[in-house]
Protein backbone atom coordinates (compact mmCIF):
# COMPACT_ATOMS: atom_id res chain seq x y z
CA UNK A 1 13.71 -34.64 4.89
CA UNK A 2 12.77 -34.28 1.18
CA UNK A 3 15.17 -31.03 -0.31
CA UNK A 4 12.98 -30.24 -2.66
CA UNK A 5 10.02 -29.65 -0.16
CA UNK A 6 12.35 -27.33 1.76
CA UNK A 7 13.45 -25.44 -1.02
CA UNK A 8 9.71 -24.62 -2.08
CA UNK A 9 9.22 -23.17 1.53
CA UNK A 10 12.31 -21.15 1.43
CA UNK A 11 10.87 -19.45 -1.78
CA UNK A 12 7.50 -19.29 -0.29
CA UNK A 13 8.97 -17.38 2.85
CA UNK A 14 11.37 -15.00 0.66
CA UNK A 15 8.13 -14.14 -1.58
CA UNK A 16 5.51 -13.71 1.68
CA UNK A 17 8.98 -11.43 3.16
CA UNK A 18 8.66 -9.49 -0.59
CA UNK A 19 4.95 -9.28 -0.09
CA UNK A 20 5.37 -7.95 2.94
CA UNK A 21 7.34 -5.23 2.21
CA UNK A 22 5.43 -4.45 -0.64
CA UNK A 23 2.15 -4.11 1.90
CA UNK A 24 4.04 -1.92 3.64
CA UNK A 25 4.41 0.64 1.06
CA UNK A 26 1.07 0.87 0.08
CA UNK A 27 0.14 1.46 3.93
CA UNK A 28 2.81 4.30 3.68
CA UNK A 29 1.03 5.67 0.26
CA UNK A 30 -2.73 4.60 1.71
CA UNK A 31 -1.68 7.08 4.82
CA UNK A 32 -0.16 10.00 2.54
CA UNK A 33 -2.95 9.74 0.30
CA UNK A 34 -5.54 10.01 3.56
CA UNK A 35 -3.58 13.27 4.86
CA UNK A 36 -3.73 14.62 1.21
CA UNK A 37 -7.30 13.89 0.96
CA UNK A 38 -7.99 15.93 4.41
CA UNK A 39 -5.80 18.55 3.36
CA UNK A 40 -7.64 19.37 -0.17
CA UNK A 41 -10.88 18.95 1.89
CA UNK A 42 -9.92 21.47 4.34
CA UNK A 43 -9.04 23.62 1.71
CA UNK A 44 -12.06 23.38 0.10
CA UNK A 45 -13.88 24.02 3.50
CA UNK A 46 -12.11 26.67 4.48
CA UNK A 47 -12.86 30.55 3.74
CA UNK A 48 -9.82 31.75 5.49
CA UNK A 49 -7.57 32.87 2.79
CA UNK A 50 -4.21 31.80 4.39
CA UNK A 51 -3.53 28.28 5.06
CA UNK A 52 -0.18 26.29 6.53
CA UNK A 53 1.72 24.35 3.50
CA UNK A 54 4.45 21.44 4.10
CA UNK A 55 7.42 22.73 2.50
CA UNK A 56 9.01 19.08 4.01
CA UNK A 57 10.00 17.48 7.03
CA UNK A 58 6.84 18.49 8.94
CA UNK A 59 8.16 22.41 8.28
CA UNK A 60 5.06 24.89 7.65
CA UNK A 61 4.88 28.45 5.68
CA UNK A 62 2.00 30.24 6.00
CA UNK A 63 0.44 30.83 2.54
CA UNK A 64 -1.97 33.06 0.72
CA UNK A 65 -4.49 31.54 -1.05
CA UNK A 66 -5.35 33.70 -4.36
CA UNK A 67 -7.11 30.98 -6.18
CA UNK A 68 -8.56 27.96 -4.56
CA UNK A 69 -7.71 25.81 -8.63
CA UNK A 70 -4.94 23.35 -8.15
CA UNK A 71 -2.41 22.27 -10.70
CA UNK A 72 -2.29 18.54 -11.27
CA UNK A 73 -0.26 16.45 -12.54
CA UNK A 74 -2.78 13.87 -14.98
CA UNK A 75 0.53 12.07 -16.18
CA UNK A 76 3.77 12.11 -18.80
CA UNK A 77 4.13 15.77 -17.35
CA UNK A 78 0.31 17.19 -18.58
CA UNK A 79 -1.18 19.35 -15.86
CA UNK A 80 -4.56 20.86 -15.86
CA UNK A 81 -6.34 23.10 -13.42
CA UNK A 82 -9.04 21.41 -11.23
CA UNK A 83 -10.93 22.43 -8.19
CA UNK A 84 -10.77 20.84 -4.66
CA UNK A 85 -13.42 18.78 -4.62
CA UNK A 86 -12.15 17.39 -8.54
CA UNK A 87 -8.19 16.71 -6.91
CA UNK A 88 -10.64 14.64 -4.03
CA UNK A 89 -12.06 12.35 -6.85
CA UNK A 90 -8.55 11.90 -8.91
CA UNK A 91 -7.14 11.14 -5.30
CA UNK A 92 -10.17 8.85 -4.15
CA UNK A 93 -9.35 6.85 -7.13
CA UNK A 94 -5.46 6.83 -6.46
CA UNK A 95 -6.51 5.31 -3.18
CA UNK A 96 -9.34 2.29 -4.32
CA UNK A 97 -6.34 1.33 -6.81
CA UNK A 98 -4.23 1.11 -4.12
CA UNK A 99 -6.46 -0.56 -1.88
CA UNK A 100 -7.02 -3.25 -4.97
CA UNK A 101 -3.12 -4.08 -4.81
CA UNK A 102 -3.32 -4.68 -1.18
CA UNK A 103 -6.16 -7.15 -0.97
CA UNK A 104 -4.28 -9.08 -3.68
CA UNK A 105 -1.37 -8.70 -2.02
CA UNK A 106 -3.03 -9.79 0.98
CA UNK A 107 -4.71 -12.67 -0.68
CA UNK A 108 -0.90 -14.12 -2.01
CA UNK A 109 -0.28 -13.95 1.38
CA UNK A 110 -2.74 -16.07 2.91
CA UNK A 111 -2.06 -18.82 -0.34
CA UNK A 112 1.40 -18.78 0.20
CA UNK A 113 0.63 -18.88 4.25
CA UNK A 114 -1.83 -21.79 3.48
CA UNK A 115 0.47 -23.82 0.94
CA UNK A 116 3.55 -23.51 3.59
CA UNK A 117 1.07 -25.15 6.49
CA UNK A 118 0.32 -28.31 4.14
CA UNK A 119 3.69 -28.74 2.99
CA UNK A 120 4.89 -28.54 6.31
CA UNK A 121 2.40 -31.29 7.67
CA UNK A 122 3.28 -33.10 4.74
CA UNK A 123 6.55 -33.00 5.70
CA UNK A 124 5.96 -34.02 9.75
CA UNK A 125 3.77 -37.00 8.24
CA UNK A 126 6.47 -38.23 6.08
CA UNK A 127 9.31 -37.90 9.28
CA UNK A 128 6.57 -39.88 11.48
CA UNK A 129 6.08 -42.50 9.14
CA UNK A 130 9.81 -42.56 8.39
CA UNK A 131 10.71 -42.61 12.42
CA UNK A 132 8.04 -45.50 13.08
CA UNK A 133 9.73 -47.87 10.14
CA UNK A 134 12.84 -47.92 12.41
């Protein structure tokens, strides 16, 4: 059995395992960013001037809202004041550039997937061809 071939696979497996773990994050983030998203939409629903905040660990305070403005972070520690429905469009366009990474994550997958299933047959030729010269 050719090494070399083998070798290539290994590495093609320990990158699709890296992929894969990588796909898993941004599920994790696509998920946080979808219950953020319904959050800041409630809240800009809502006329109800208390609402329940995560203070971690699925534990709730009840809060008073004073001013429905949010602080946000815009990056390098700058924060500016923007309404609801604004946070909805900063986070709708945290989630398309995550959903970006995944399909190209999800495209090295099916390459690698693809490359590993020809090398492999190339591989079971060669060991036929090999086993009918005996």
């Amino acid at each position: 059995m050719d090494q070399e071939a083998i070798m290539k696979i290994q590495m093609m497996e320990q990158e699709s395992n890296q992929l894969n773990e990588q796909l898993q994050m941004i599920e994790q983030s696509v998920n946080e960013m979808l219950e953020l998203k319904a959050s800041l939409d409630e809240i800009g629903k809502n006329e109800n001037k208390e609402i329940l905040a995560n203070i971690g660990k699925r534990i709730y305070i009840p809060v008073e809202i004073k001013d429905k403005n949010l602080i946000v972070e815009v990056g390098k520690g700058h924060y500016v004041k923007k309404t609801p429905e604004e946070t909805v469009n900063v986070v709708e366009g945290q989630l398309d550039k995550l959903m970006e990474g995944k399909n190209q994550i999800m495209g090295r997958l099916e390459e690698l997937q693809n490359d590993m299933m020809k090398m492999i047959g190339e591989i079971e030729q060669a060991q036929a061809k090999g086993g009918k010269k005996d």
